[in-house]
C-alpha atoms as a PDB file:
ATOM      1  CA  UNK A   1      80.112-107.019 137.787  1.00  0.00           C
ATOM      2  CA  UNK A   2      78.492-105.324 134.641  1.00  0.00           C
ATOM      3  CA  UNK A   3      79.778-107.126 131.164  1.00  0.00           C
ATOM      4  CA  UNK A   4      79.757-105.759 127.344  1.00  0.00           C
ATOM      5  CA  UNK A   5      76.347-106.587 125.687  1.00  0.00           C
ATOM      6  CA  UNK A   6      77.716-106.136 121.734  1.00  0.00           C
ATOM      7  CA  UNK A   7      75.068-109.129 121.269  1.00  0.00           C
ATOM      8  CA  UNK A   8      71.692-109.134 122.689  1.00  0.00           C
ATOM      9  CA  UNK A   9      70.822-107.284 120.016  1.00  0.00           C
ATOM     10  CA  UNK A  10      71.314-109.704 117.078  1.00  0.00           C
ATOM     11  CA  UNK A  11      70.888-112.910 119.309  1.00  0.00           C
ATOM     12  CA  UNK A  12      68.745-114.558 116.881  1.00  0.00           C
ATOM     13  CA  UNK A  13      71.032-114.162 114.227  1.00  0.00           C
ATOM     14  CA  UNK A  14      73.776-115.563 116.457  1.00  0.00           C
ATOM     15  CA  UNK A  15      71.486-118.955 116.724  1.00  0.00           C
ATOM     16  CA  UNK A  16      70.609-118.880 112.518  1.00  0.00           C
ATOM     17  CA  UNK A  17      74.180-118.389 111.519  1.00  0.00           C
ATOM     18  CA  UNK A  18      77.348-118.770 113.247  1.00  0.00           C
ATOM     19  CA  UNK A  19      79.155-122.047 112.977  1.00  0.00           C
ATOM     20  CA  UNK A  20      78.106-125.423 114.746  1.00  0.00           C
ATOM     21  CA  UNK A  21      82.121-126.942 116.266  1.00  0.00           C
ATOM     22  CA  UNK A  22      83.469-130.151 115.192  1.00  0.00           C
ATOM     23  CA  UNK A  23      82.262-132.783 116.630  1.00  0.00           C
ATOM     24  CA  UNK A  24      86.062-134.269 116.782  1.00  0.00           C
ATOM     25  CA  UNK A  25      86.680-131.256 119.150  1.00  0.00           C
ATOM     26  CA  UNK A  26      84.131-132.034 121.724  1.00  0.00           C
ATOM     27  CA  UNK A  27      85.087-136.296 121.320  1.00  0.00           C
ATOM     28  CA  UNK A  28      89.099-134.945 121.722  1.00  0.00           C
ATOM     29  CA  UNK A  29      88.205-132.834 124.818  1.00  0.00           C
ATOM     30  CA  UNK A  30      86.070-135.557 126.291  1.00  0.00           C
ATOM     31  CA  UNK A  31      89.190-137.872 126.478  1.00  0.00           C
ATOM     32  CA  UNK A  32      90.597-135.536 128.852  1.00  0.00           C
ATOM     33  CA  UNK A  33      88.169-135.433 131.829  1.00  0.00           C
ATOM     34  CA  UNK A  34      89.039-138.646 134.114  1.00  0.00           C
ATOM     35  CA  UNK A  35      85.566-138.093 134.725  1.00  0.00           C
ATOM     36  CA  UNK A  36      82.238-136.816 132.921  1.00  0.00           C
ATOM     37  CA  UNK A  37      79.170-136.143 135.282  1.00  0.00           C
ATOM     38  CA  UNK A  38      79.546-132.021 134.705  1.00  0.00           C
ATOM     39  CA  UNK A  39      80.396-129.984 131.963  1.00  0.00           C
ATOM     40  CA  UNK A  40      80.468-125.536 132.363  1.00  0.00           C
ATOM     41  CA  UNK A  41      80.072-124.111 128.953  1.00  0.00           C
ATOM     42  CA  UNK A  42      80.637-120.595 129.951  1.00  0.00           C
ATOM     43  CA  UNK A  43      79.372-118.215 127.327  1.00  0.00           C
ATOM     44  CA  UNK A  44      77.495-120.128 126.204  1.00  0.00           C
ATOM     45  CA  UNK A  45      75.904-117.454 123.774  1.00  0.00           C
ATOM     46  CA  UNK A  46      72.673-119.577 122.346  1.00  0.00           C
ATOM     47  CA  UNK A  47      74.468-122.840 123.430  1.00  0.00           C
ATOM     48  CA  UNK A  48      76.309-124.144 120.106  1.00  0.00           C
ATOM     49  CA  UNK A  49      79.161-125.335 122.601  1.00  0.00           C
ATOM     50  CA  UNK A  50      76.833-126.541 125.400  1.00  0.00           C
ATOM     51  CA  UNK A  51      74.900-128.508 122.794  1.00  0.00           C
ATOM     52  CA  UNK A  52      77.977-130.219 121.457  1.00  0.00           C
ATOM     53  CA  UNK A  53      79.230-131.286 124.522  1.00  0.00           C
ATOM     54  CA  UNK A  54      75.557-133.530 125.324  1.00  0.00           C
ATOM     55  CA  UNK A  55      76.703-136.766 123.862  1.00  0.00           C
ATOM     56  CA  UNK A  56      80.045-136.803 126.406  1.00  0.00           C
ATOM     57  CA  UNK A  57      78.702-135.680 129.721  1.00  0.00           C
ATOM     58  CA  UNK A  58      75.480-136.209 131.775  1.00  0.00           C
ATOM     59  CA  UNK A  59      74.861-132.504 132.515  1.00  0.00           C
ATOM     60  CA  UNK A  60      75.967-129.422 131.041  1.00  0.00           C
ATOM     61  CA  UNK A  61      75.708-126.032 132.826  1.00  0.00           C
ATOM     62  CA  UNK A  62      75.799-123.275 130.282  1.00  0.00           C
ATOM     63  CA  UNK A  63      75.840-119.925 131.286  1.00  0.00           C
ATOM     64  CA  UNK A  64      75.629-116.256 129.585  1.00  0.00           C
ATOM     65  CA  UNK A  65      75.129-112.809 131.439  1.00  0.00           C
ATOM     66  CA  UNK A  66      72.852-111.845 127.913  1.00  0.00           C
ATOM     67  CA  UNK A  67      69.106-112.521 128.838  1.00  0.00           C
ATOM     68  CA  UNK A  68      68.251-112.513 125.235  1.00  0.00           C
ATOM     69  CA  UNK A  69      70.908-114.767 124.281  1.00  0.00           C
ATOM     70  CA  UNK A  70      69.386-117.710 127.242  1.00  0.00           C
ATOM     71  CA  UNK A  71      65.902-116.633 125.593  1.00  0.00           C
ATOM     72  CA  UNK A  72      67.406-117.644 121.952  1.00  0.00           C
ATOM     73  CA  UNK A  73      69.142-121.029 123.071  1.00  0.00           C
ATOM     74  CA  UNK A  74      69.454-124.703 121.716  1.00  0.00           C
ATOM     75  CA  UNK A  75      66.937-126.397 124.205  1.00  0.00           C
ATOM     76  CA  UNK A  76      68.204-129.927 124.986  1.00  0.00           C
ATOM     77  CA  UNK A  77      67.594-131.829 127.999  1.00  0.00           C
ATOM     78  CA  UNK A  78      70.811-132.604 129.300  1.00  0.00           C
ATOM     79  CA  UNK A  79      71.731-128.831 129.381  1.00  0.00           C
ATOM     80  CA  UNK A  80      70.574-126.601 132.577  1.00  0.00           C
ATOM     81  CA  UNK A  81      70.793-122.901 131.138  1.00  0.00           C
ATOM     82  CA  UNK A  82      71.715-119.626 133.527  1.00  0.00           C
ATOM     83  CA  UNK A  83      71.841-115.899 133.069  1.00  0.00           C
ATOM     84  CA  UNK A  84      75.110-115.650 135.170  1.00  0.00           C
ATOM     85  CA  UNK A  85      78.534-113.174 134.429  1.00  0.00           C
ATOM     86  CA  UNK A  86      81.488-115.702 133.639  1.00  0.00           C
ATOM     87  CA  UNK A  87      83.197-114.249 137.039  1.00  0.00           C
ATOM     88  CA  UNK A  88      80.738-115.414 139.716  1.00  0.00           C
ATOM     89  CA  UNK A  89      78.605-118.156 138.888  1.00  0.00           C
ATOM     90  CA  UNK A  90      76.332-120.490 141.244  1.00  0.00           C
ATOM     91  CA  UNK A  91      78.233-123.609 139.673  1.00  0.00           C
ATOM     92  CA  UNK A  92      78.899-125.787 143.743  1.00  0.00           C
ATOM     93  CA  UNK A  93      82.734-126.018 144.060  1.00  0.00           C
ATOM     94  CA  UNK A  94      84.634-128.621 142.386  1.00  0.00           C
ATOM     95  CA  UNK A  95      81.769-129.887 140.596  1.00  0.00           C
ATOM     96  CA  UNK A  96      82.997-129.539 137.014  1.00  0.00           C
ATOM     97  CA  UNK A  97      84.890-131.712 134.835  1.00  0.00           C
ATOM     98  CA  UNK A  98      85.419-129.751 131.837  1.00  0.00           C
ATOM     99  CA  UNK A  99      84.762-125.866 131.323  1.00  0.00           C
ATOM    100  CA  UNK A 100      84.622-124.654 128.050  1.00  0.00           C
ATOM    101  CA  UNK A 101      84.457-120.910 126.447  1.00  0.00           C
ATOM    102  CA  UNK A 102      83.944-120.547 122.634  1.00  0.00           C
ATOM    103  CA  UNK A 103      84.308-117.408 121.058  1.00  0.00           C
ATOM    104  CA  UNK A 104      84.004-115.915 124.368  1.00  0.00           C
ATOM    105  CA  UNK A 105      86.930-115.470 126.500  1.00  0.00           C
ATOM    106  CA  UNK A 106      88.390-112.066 125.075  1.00  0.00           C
ATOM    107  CA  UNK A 107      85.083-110.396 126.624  1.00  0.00           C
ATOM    108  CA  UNK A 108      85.623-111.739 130.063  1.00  0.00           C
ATOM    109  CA  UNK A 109      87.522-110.247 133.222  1.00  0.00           C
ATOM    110  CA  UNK A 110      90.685-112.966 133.018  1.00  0.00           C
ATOM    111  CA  UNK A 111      91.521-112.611 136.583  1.00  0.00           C
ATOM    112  CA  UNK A 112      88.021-113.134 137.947  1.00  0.00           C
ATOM    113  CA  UNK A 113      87.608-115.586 135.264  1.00  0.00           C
ATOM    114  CA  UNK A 114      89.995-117.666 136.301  1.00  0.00           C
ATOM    115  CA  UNK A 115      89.593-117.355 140.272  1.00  0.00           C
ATOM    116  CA  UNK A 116      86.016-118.987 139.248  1.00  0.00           C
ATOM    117  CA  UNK A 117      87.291-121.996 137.037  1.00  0.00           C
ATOM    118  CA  UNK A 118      89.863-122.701 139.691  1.00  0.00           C
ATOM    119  CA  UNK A 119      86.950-122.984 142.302  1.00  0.00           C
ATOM    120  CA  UNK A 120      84.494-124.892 140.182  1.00  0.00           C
ATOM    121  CA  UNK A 121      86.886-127.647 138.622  1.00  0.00           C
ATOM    122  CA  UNK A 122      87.519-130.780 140.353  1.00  0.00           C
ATOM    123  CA  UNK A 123      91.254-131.426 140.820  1.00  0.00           C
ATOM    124  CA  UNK A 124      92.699-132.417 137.358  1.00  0.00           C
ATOM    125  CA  UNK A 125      89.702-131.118 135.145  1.00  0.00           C
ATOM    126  CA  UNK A 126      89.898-129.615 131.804  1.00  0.00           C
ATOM    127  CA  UNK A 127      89.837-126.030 130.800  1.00  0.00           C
ATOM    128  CA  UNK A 128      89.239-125.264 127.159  1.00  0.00           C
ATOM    129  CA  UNK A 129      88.731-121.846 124.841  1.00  0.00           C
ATOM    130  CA  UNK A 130      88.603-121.503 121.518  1.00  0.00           C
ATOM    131  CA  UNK A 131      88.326-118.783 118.819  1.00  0.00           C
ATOM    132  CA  UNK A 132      87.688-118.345 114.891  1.00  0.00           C
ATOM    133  CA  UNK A 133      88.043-115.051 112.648  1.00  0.00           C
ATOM    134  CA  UNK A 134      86.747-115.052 108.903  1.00  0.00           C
ATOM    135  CA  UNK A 135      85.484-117.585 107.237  1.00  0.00           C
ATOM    136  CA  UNK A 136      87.702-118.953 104.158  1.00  0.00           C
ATOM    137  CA  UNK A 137      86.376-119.956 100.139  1.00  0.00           C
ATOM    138  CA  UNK A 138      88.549-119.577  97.554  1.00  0.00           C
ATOM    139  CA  UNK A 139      91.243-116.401  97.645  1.00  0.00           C
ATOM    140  CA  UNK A 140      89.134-113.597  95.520  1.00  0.00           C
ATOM    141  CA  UNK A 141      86.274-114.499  98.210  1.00  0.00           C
ATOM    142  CA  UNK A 142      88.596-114.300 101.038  1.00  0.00           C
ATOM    143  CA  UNK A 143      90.254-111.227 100.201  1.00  0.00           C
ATOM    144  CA  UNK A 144      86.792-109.533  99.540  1.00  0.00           C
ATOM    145  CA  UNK A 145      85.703-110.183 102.997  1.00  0.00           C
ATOM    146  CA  UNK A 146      88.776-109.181 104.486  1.00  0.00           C
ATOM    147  CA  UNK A 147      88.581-106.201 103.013  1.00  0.00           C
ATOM    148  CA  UNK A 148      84.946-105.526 104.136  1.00  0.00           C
ATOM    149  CA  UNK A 149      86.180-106.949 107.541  1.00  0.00           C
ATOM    150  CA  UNK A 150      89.054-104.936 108.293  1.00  0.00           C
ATOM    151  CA  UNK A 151      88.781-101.700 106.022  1.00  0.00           C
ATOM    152  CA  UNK A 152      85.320-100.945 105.934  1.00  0.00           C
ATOM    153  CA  UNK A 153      84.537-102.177 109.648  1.00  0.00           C
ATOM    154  CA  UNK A 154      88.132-101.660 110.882  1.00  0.00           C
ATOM    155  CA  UNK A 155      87.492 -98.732 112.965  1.00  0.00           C
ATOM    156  CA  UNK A 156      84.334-100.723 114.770  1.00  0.00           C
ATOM    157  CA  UNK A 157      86.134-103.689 115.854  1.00  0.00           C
ATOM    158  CA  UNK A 158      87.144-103.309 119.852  1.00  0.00           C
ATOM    159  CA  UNK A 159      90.209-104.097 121.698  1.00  0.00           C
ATOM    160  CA  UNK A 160      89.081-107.596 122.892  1.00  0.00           C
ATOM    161  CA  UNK A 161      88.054-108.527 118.974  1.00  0.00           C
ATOM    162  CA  UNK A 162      91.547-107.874 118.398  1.00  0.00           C
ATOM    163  CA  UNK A 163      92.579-110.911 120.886  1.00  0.00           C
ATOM    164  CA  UNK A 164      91.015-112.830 118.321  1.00  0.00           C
ATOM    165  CA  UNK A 165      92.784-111.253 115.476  1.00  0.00           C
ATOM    166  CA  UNK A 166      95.686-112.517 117.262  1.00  0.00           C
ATOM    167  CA  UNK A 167      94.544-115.546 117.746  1.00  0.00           C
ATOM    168  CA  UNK A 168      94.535-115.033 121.853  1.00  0.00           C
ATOM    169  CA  UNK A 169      98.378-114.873 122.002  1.00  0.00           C
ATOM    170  CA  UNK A 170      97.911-111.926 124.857  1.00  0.00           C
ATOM    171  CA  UNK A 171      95.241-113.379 126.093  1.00  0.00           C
ATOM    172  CA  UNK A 172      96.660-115.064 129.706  1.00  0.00           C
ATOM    173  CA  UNK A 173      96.412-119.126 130.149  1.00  0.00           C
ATOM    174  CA  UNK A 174      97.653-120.068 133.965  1.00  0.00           C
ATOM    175  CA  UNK A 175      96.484-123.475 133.870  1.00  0.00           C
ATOM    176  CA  UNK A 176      98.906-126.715 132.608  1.00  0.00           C
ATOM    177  CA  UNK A 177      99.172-126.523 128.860  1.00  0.00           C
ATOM    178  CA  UNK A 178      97.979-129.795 126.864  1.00  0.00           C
ATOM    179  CA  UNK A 179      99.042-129.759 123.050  1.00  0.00           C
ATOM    180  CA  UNK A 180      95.792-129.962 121.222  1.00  0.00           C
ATOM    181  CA  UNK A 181      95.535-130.902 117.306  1.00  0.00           C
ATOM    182  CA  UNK A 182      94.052-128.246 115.019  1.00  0.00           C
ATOM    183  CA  UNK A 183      90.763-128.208 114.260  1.00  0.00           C
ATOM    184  CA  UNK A 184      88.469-126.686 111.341  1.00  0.00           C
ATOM    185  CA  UNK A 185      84.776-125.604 111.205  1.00  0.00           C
ATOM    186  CA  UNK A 186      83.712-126.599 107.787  1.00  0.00           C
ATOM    187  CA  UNK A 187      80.337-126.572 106.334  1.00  0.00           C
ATOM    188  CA  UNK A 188      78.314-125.815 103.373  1.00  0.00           C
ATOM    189  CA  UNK A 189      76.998-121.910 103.379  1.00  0.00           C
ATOM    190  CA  UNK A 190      74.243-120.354 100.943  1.00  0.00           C
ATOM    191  CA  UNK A 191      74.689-117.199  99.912  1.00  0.00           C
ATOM    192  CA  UNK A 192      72.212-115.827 102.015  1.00  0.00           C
ATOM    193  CA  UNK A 193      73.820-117.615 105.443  1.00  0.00           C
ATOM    194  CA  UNK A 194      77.296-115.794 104.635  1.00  0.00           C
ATOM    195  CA  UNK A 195      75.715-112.643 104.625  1.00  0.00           C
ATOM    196  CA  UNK A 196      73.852-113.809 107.759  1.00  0.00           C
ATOM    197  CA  UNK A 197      76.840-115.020 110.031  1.00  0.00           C
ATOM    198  CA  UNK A 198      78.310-111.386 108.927  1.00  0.00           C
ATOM    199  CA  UNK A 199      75.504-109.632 110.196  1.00  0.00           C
ATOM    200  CA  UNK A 200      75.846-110.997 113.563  1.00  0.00           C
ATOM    201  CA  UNK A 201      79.545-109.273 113.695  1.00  0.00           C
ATOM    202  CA  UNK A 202      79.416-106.993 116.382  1.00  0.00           C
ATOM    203  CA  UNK A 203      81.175-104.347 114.773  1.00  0.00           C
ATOM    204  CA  UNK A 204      78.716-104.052 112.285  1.00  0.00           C
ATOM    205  CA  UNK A 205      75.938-103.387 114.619  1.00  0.00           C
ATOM    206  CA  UNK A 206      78.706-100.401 116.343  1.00  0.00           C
ATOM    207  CA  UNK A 207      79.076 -99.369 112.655  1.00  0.00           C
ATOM    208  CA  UNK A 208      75.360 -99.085 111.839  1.00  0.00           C
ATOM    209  CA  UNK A 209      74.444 -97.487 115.396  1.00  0.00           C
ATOM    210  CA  UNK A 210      77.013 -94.917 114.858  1.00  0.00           C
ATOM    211  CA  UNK A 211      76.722 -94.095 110.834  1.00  0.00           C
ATOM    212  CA  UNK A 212      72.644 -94.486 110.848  1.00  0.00           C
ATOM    213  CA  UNK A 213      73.713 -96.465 108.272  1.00  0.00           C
ATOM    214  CA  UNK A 214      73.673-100.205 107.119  1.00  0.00           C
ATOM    215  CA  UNK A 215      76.857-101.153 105.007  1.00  0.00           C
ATOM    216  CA  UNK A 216      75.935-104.334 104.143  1.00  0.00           C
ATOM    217  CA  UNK A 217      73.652-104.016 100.682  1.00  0.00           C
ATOM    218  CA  UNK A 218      76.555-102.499  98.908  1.00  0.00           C
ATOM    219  CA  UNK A 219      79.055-105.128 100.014  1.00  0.00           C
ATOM    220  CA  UNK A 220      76.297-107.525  99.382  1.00  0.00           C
ATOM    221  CA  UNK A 221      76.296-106.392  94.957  1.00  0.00           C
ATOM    222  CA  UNK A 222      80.002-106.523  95.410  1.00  0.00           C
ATOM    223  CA  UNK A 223      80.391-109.999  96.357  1.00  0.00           C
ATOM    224  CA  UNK A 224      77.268-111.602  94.741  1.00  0.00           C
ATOM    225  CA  UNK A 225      79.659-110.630  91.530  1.00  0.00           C
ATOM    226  CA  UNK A 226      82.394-113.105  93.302  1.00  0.00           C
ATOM    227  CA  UNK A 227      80.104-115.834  94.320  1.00  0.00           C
ATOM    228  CA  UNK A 228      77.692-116.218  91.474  1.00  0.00           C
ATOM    229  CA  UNK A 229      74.176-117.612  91.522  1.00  0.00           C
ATOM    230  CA  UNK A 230      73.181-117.031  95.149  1.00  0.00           C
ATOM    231  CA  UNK A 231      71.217-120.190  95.585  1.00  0.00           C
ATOM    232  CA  UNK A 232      74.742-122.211  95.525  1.00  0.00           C
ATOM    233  CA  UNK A 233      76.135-123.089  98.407  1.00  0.00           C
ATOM    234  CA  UNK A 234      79.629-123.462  99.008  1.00  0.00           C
ATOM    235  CA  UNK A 235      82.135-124.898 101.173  1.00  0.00           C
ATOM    236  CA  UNK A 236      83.330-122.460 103.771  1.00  0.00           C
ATOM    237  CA  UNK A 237      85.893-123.240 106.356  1.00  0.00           C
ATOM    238  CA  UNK A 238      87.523-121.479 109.556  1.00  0.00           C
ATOM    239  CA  UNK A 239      90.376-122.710 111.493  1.00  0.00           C
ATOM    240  CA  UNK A 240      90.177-122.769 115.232  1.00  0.00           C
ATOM    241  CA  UNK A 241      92.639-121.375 117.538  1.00  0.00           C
ATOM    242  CA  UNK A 242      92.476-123.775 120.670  1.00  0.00           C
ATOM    243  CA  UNK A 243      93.873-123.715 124.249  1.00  0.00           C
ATOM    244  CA  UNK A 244      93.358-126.368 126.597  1.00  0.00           C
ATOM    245  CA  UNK A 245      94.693-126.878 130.284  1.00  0.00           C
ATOM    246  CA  UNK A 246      94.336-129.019 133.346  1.00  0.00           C
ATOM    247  CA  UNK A 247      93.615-128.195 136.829  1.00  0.00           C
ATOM    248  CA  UNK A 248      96.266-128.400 139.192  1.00  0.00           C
ATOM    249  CA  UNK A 249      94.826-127.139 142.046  1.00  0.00           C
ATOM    250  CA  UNK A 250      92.703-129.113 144.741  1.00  0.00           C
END
């Protein structure tokens, strides 16, 4: 089954700059599991999930069908990573006690998807995805990315980034809903790593393929004017949408 590579290409900017997870998220999900030999982390991009998930669970699986993104990853010796599609993996059957997608599951075939968690996951084991959009500062920050985000980019963005603009209400779930708190990314971002973790968007690199074109300078004067002296970093935050559900099924 072929998948949409939107990120091979700026895999080592994925590792440099998008957003470690809380570790609150991984300790809350870890709760869940009556047991915690094997963790999926399916993908896994350059592993930020995978690597999160060491301190709960003895092994972690973590799987991507991007070459280049494997070639990029967090090493760490607790996780074993494959270039494998989400949809057929060569995880043994109900070997998993916890699967987890970040930022991933609006790119995957859902029915497939889900055919494969059901066969992996021991009976009662945890399914969880989560998703972010922009980044949030202060509101003349937030505005000016949005703008650059959805105006300037809008026309780059595909269908499935829209699941995440809509924080994966369409997005299918046929596993037992558990009521999760919210959670926040928050960290401290230089200049330089905002303009980083936006050059990994994928519609930028659609944008720049397309126009011959980079975008980004000019945005780049524009916002410097908002932020200030460039070697400040601030306190950026972005709210994750969660779902989590147990296996049923034996």
């Amino acid at each position: 089954m072929s998948f949409k590579d939107h990120f091979s290409k700026q895999s080592d900017l994925y590792v440099q700059y998008r957003p470690q997870y809380p570790v609150e998220l991984f300790s809350f999900l870890a709760s869940l599991t009556p047991e915690h030999q094997t963790a999926w982390d399916c993908g896994t991009g350059n592993g930020q999930a995978a690597t999160g998930l060491t301190p709960y669970f003895q092994k972690i699986i973590a799987t991507d069908p991007s070459e280049s993104q494997i070639k990029n990853s967090l090493s760490h010796p607790k996780i074993i990573y494959r270039t494998e599609p989400a949809e057929s993996t060569s995880i043994p059957s109900h070997s998993i006690d916890l699967v987890t997608i970040a930022q991933a599951l609006h790119w995957f075939h859902f029915e497939e998807f889900y055919q494969e968690v059901r066969r992996v996951l021991k009976k009662e084991g945890i399914i969880a995805t989560w998703c972010y959009r922009l980044p949030s500062f202060s509101k003349e920050m937030d505005e000016a990315i949005l703008f650059f985000h959805s105006d300037t980019l809008g026309d780059y963005w595909l269908a499935e980034n829209r699941m995440v603009e809509q924080k994966y209400a369409t997005i299918p779930f046929p596993f037992e809903t558990i009521e999760a708190p919210i959670f926040y990314i928050r960290k401290k971002l230089s200049f330089h790593g905002l303009i980083g973790h936006i050059r990994s968007w994928s519609a930028l690199q659609k944008f720049m393929r397309e126009n011959n074109e980079d975008p980004v300078p000019a945005f780049e004067k524009e916002l410097l004017k908002i932020w200030g002296d460039p070697e400040e970093e601030k306190s950026a935050s972005w709210k994750l949408t969660l779902k989590v559900g147990r296996n049923k099924e034996k």
